[in-house]
C-alpha atoms as a PDB file:
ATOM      1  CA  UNK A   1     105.616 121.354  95.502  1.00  0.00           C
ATOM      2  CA  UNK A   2     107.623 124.199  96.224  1.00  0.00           C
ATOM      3  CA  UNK A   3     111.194 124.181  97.708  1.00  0.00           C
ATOM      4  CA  UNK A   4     110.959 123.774 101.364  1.00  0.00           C
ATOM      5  CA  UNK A   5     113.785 126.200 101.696  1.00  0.00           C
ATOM      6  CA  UNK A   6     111.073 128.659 100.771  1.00  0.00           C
ATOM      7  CA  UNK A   7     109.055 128.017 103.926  1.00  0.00           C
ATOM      8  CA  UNK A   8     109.156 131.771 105.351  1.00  0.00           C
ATOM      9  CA  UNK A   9     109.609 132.755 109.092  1.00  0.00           C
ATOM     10  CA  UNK A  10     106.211 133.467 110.001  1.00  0.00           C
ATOM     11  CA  UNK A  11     104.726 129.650 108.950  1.00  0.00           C
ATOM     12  CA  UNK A  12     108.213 128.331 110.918  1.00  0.00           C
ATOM     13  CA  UNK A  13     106.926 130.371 114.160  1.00  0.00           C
ATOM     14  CA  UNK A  14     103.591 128.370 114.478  1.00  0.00           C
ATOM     15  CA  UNK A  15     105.060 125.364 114.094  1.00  0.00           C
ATOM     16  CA  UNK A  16     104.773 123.502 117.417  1.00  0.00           C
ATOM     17  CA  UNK A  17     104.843 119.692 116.482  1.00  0.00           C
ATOM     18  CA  UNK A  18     106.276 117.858 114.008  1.00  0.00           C
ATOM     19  CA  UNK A  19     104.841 114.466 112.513  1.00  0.00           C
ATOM     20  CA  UNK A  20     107.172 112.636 110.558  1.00  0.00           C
ATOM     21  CA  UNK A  21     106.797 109.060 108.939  1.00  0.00           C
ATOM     22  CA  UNK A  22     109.866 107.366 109.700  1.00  0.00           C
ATOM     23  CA  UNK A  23     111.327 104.998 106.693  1.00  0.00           C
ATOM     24  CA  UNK A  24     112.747 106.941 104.020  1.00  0.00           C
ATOM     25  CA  UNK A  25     111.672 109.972 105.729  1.00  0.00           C
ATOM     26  CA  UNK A  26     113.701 110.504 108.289  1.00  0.00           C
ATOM     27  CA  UNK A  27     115.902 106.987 107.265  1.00  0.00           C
ATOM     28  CA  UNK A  28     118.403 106.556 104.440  1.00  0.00           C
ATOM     29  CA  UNK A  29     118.674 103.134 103.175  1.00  0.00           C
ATOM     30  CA  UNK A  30     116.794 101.676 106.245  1.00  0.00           C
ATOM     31  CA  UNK A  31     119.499 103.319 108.391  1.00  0.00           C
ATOM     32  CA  UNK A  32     118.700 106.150 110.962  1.00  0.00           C
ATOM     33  CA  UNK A  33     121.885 108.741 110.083  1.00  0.00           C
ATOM     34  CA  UNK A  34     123.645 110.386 112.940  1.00  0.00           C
ATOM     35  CA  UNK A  35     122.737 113.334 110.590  1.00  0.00           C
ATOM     36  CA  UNK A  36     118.825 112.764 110.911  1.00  0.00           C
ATOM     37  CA  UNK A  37     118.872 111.457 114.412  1.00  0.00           C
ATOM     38  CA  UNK A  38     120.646 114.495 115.252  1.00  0.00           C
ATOM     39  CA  UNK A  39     118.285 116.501 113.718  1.00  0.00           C
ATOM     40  CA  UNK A  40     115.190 115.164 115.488  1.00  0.00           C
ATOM     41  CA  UNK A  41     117.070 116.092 118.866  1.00  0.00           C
ATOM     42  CA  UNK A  42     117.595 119.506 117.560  1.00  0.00           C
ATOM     43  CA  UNK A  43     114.197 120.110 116.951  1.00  0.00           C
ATOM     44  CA  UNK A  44     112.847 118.692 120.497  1.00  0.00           C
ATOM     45  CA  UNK A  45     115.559 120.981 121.936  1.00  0.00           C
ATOM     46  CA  UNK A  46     114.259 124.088 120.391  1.00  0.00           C
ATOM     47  CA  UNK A  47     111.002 122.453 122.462  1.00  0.00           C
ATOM     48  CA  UNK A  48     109.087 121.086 119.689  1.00  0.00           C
ATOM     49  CA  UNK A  49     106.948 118.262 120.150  1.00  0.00           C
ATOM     50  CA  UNK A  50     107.910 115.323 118.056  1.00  0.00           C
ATOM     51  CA  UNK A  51     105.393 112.554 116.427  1.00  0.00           C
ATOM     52  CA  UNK A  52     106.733 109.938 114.489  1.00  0.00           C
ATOM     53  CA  UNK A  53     103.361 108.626 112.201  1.00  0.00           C
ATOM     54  CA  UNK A  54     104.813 105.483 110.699  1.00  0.00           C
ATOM     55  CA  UNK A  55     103.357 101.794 109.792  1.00  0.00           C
ATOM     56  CA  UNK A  56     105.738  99.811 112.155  1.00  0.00           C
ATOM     57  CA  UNK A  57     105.038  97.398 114.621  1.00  0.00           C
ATOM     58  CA  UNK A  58     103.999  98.190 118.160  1.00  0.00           C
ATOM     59  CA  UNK A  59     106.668  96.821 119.234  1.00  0.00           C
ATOM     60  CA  UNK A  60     109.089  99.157 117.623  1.00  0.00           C
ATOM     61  CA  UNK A  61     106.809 101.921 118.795  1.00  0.00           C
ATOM     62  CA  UNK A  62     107.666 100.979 122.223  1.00  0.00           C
ATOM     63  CA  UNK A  63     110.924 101.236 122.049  1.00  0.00           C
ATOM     64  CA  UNK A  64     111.028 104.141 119.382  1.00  0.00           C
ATOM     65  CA  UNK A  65     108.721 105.887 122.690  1.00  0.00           C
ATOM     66  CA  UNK A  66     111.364 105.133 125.274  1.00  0.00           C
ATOM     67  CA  UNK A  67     114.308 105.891 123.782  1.00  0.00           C
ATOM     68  CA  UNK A  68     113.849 108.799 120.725  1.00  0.00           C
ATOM     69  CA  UNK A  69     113.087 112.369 121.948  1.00  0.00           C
ATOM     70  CA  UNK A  70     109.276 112.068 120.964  1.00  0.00           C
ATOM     71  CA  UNK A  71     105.716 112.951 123.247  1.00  0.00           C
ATOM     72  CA  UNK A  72     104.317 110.327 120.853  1.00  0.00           C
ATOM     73  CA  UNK A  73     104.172 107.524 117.984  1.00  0.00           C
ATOM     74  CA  UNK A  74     101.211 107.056 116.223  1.00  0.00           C
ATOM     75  CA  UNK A  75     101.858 103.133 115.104  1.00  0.00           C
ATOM     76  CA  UNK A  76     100.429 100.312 112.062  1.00  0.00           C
ATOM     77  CA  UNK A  77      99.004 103.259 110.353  1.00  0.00           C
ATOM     78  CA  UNK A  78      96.503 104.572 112.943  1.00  0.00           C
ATOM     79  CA  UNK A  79      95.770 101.743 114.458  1.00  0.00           C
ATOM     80  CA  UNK A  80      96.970 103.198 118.240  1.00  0.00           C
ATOM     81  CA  UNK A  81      99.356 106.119 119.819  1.00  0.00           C
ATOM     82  CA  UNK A  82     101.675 105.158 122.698  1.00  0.00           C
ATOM     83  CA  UNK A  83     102.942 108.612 124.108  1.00  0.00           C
ATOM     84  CA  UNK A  84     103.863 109.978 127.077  1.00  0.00           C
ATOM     85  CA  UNK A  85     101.880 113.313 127.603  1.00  0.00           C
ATOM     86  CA  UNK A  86     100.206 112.424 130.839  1.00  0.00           C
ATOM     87  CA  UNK A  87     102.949 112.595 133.443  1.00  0.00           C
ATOM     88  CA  UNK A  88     105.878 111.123 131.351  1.00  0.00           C
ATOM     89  CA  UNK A  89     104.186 107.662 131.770  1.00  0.00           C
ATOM     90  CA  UNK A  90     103.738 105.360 128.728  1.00  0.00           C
ATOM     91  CA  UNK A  91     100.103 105.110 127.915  1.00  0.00           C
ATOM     92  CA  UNK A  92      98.055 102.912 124.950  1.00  0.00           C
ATOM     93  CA  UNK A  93      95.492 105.154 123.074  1.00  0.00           C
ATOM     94  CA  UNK A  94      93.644 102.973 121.016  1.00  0.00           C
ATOM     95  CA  UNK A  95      91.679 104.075 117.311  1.00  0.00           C
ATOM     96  CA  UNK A  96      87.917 102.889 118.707  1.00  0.00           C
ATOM     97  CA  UNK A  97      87.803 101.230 114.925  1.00  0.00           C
ATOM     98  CA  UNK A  98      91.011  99.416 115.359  1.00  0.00           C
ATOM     99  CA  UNK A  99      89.258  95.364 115.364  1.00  0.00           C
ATOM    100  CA  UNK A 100      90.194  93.815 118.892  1.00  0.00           C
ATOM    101  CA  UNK A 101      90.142  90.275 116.793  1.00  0.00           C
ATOM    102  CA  UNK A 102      91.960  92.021 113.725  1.00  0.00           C
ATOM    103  CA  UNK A 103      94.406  88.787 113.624  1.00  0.00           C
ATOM    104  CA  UNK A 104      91.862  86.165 112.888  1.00  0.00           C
ATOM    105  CA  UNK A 105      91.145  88.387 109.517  1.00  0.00           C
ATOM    106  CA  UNK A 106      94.841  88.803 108.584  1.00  0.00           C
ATOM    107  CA  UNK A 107      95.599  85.497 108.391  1.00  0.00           C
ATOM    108  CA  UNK A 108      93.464  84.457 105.854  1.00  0.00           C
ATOM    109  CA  UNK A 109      94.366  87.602 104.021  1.00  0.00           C
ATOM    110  CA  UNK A 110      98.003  86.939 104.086  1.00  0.00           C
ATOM    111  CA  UNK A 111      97.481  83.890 102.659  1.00  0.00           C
ATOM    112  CA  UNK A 112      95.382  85.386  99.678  1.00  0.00           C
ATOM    113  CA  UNK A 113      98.163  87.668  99.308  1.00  0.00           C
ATOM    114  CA  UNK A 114     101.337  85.310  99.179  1.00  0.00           C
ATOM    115  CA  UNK A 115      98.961  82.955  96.670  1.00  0.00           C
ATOM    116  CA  UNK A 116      98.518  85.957  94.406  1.00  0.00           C
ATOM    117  CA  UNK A 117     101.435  87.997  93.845  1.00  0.00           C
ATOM    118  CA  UNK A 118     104.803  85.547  93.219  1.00  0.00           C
ATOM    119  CA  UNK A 119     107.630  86.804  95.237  1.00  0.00           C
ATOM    120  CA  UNK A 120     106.088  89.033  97.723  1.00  0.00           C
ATOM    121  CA  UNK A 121     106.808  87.825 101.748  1.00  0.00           C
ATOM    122  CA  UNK A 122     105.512  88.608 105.016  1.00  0.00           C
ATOM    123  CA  UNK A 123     107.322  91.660 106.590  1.00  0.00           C
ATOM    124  CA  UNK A 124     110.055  90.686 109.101  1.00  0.00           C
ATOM    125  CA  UNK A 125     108.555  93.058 111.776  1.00  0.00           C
ATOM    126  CA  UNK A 126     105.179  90.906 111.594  1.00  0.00           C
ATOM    127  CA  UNK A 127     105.792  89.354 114.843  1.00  0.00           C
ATOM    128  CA  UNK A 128     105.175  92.258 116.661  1.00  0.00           C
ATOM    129  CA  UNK A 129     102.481  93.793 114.518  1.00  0.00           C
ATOM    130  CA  UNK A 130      98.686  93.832 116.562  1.00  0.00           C
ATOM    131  CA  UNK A 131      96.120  95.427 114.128  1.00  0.00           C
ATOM    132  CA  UNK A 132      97.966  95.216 110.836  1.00  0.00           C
ATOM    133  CA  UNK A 133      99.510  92.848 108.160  1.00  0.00           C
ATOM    134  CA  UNK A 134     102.709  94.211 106.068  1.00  0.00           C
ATOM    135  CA  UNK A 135     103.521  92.659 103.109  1.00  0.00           C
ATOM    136  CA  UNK A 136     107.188  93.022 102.004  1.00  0.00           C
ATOM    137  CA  UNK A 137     108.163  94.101  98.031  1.00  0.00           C
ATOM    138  CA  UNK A 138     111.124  96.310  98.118  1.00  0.00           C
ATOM    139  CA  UNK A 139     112.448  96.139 102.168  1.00  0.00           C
ATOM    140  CA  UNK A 140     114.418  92.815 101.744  1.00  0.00           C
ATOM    141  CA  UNK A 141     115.991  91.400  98.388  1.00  0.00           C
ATOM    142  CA  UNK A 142     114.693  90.243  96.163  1.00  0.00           C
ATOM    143  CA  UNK A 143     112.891  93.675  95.636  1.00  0.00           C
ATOM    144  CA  UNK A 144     109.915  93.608  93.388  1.00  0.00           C
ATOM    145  CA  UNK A 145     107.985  96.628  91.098  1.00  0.00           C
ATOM    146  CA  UNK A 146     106.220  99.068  92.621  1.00  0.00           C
ATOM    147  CA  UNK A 147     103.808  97.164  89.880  1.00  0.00           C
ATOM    148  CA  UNK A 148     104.052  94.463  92.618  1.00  0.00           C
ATOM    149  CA  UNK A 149     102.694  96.565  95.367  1.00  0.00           C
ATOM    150  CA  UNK A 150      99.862  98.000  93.244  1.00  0.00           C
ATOM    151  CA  UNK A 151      98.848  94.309  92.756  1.00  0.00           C
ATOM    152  CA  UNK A 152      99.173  94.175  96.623  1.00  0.00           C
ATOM    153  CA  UNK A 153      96.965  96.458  96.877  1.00  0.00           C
ATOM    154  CA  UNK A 154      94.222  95.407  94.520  1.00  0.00           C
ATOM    155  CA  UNK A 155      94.142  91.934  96.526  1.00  0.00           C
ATOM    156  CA  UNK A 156      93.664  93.431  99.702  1.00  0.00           C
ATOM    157  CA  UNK A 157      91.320  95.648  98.941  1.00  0.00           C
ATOM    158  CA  UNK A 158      89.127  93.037  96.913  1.00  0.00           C
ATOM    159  CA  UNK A 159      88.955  91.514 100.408  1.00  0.00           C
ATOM    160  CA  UNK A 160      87.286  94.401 101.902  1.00  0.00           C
ATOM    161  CA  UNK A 161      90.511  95.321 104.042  1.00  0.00           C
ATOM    162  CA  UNK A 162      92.547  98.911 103.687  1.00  0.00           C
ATOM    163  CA  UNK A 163      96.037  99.021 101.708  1.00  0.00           C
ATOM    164  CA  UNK A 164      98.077 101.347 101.517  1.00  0.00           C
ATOM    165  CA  UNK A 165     101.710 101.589  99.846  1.00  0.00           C
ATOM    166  CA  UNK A 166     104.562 102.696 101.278  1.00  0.00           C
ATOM    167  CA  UNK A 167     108.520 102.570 100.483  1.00  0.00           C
ATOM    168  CA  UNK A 168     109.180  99.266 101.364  1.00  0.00           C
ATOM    169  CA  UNK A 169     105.882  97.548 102.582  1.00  0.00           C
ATOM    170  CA  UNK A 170     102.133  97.457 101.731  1.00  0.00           C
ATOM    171  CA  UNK A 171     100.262  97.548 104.897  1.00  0.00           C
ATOM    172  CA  UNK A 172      96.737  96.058 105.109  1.00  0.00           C
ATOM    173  CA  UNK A 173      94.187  96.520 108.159  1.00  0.00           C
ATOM    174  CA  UNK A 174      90.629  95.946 108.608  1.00  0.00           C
ATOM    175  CA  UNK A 175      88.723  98.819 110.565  1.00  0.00           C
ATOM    176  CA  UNK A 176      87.720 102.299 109.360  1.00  0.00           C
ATOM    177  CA  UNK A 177      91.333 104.729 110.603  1.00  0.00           C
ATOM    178  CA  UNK A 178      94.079 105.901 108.756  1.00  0.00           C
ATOM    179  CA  UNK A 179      97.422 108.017 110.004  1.00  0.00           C
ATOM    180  CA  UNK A 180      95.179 111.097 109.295  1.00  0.00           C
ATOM    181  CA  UNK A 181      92.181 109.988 111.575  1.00  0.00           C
ATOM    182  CA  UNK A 182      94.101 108.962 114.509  1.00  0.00           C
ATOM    183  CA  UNK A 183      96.533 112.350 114.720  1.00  0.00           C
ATOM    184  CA  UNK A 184      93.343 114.304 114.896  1.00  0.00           C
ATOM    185  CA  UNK A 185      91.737 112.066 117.081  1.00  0.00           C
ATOM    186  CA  UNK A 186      94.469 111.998 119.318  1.00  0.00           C
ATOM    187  CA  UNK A 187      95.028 115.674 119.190  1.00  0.00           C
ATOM    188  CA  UNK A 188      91.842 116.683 119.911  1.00  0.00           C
ATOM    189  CA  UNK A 189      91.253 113.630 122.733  1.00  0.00           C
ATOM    190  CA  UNK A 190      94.397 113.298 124.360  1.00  0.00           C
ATOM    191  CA  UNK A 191      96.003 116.692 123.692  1.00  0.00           C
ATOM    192  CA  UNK A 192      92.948 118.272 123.796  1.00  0.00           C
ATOM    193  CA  UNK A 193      93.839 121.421 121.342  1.00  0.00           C
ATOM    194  CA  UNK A 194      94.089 122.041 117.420  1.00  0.00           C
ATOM    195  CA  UNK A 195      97.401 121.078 117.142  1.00  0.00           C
ATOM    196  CA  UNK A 196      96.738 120.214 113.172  1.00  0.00           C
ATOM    197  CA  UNK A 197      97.283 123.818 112.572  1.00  0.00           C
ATOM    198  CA  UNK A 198     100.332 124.297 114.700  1.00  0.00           C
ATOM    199  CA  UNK A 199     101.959 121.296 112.738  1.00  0.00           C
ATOM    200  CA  UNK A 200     104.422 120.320 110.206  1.00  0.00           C
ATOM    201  CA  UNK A 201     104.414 116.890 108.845  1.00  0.00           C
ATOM    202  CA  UNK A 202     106.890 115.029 106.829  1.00  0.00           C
ATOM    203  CA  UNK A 203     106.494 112.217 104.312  1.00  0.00           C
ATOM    204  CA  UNK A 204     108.007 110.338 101.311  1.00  0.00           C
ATOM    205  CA  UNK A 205     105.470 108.014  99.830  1.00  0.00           C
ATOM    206  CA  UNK A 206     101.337 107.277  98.921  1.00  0.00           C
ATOM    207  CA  UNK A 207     100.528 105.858 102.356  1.00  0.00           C
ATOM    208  CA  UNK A 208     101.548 109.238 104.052  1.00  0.00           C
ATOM    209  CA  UNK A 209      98.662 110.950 101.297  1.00  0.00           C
ATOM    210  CA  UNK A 210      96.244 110.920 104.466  1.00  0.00           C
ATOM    211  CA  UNK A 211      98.134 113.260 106.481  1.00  0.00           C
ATOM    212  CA  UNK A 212      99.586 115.242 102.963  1.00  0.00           C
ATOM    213  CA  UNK A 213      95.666 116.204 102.592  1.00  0.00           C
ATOM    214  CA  UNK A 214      94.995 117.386 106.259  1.00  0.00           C
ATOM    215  CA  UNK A 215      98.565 119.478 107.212  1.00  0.00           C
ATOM    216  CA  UNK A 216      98.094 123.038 105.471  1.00  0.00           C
ATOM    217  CA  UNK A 217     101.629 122.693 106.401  1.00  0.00           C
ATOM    218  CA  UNK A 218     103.706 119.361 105.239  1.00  0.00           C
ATOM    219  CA  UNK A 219     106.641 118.772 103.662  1.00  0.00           C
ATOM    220  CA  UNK A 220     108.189 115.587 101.459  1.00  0.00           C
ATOM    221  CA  UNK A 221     111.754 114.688 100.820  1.00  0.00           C
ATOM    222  CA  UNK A 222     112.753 114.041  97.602  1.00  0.00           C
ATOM    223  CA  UNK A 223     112.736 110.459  97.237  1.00  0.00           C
ATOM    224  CA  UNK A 224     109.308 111.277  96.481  1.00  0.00           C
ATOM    225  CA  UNK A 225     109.588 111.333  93.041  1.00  0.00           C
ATOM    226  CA  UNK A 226     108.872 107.904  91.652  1.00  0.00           C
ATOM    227  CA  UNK A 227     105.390 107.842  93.682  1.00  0.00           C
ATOM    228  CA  UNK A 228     104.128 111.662  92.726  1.00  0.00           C
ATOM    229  CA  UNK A 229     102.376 110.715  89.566  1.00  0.00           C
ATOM    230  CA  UNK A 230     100.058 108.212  91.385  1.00  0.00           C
ATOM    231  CA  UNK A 231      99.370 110.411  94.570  1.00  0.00           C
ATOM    232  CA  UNK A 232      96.341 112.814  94.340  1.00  0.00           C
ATOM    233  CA  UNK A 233      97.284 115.187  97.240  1.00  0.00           C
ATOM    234  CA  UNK A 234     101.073 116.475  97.652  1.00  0.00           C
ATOM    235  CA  UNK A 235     102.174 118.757 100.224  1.00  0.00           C
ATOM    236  CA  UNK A 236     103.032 122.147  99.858  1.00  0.00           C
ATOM    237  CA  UNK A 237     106.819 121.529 100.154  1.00  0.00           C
ATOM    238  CA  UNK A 238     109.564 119.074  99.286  1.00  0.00           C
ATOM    239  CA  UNK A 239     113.156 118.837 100.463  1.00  0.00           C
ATOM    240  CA  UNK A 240     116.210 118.570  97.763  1.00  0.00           C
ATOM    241  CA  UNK A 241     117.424 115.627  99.108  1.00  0.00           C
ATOM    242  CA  UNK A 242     116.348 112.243  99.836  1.00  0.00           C
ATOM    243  CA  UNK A 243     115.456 110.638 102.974  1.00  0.00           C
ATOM    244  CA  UNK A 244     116.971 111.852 106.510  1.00  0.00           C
ATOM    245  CA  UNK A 245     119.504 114.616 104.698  1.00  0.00           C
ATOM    246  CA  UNK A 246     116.125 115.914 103.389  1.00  0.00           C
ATOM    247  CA  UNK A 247     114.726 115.897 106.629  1.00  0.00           C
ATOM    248  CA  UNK A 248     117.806 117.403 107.841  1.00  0.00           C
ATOM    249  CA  UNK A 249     118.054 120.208 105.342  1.00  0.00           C
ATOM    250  CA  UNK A 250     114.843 120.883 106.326  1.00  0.00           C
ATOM    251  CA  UNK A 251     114.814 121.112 109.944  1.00  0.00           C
ATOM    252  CA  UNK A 252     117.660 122.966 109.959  1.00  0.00           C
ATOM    253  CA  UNK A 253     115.825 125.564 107.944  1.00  0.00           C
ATOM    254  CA  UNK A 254     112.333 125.781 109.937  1.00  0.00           C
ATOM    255  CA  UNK A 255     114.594 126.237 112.840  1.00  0.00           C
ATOM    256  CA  UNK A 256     116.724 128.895 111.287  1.00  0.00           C
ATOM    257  CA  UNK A 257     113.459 130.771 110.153  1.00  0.00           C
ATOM    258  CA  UNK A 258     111.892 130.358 114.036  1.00  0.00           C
ATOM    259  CA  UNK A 259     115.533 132.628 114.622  1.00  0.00           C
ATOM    260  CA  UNK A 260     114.669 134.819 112.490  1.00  0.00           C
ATOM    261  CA  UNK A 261     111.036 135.437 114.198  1.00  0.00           C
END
């Protein structure tokens, strides 16, 4: 990974949507900054299109829709996309492999889970999930081992379901999407153009790998580091700093290059 302060003006002036996973990406100690938060609005000012790809709830999708300067959220890693490109009305576009009875598998698979790995919980935000189940190590105290999550992992995937890891959760799901399968599939259904090569996307952890292997152009921050070793495909670029000032530092550049254009 190279230093995204390298990025040069002529891959900044394609750039026409940015993805972005949202905890520890564009968050700093599960808190939005002003800093990041201010960034996003600078980029959707300079008339990007902004996509958070993250593996919250639909419920905080809704909301994240409504009230963050984003066209679209793709939500519970893949599973759907509530955006707003038709008319500025909020609209459901569902992953055709997302199970309509996905609960009646979780449950049985959270309960495998909890029985398996001692001290792991249910995610807060499980209330509002639809399509997937998010096991907590390392959101709430008392934070386990990323050893923890790998065991997660192994245990959900034993059951025939998908895992992936991210910062704070491991998200399960039964049904054959990722975060990579819906942003093309919503690109090229709803949007209706290549849009994969006219985007940047931003990640900090293995479960945004997906969408690290598919965007030529894709950046980490630097709270990276702990997960590299295990991840097969990195992007091209990582910030200096962690979480949102990494996201910051790095929007600021991309738009300073676009300038420069």
């Amino acid at each position: 990974m190279r230093p995204v302060l390298e990025m040069t003006p002529a891959e900044a002036a394609r750039i026409r949507f940015v993805l972005f996973d949202i905890d520890d990406t564009i968050t700093t100690a599960g808190k939005l900054t002003a800093q990041a938060y201010s960034a996003l609005w600078a980029l959707a000012d300079a008339g990007l299109r902004l996509i958070p790809v993250t593996g919250r709830p639909a419920g905080w999708c809704d909301l994240i829709l409504r009230q963050w300067p984003v066209c679209a959220v793709i939500g519970e890693n893949g599973a759907f996309v509530l955006h707003c490109v038709r008319g500025g009305r909020p609209e459901t576009f569902t992953h055709p492999n997302a199970p309509a009875d996905a609960q009646a598998h979780l449950t049985a698979l959270r309960d495998a889970v909890l029985a398996a790995v001692p001290g792991c919980r249910i995610a807060r935000d499980q209330f509002c999930r639809k399509y997937d189940l998010a096991i907590d190590f390392c959101e709430d105290a008392p934070r386990l081992p990323l050893s923890a999550a790998e065991e997660i992992r192994r245990v959900c995937e034993a059951r025939g379901a998908h895992a992936k890891i991210s910062s704070i959760h491991v998200n399960a799901w039964f049904g054959d999407y990722d975060k990579r399968s819906m942003a093309e599939l919503f690109f090229r259904e709803v949007l209706r153009e290549d849009a994969v090569s006219q985007s940047i996307f931003f990640g900090d952890s293995p479960n945004d790998e997906p969408m690290f292997s598919a965007f030529p152009l894709a950046c980490a921050v630097a709270n990276i580091a702990p997960f590299a070793a295990r991840m097969a495909h990195l992007p091209p670029y990582v910030a200096s700093l962690p979480g949102g000032a990494g996201f910051a530092e790095a929007a600021a550049h991309i738009l300073g290059q676009k300038e420069r254009v």
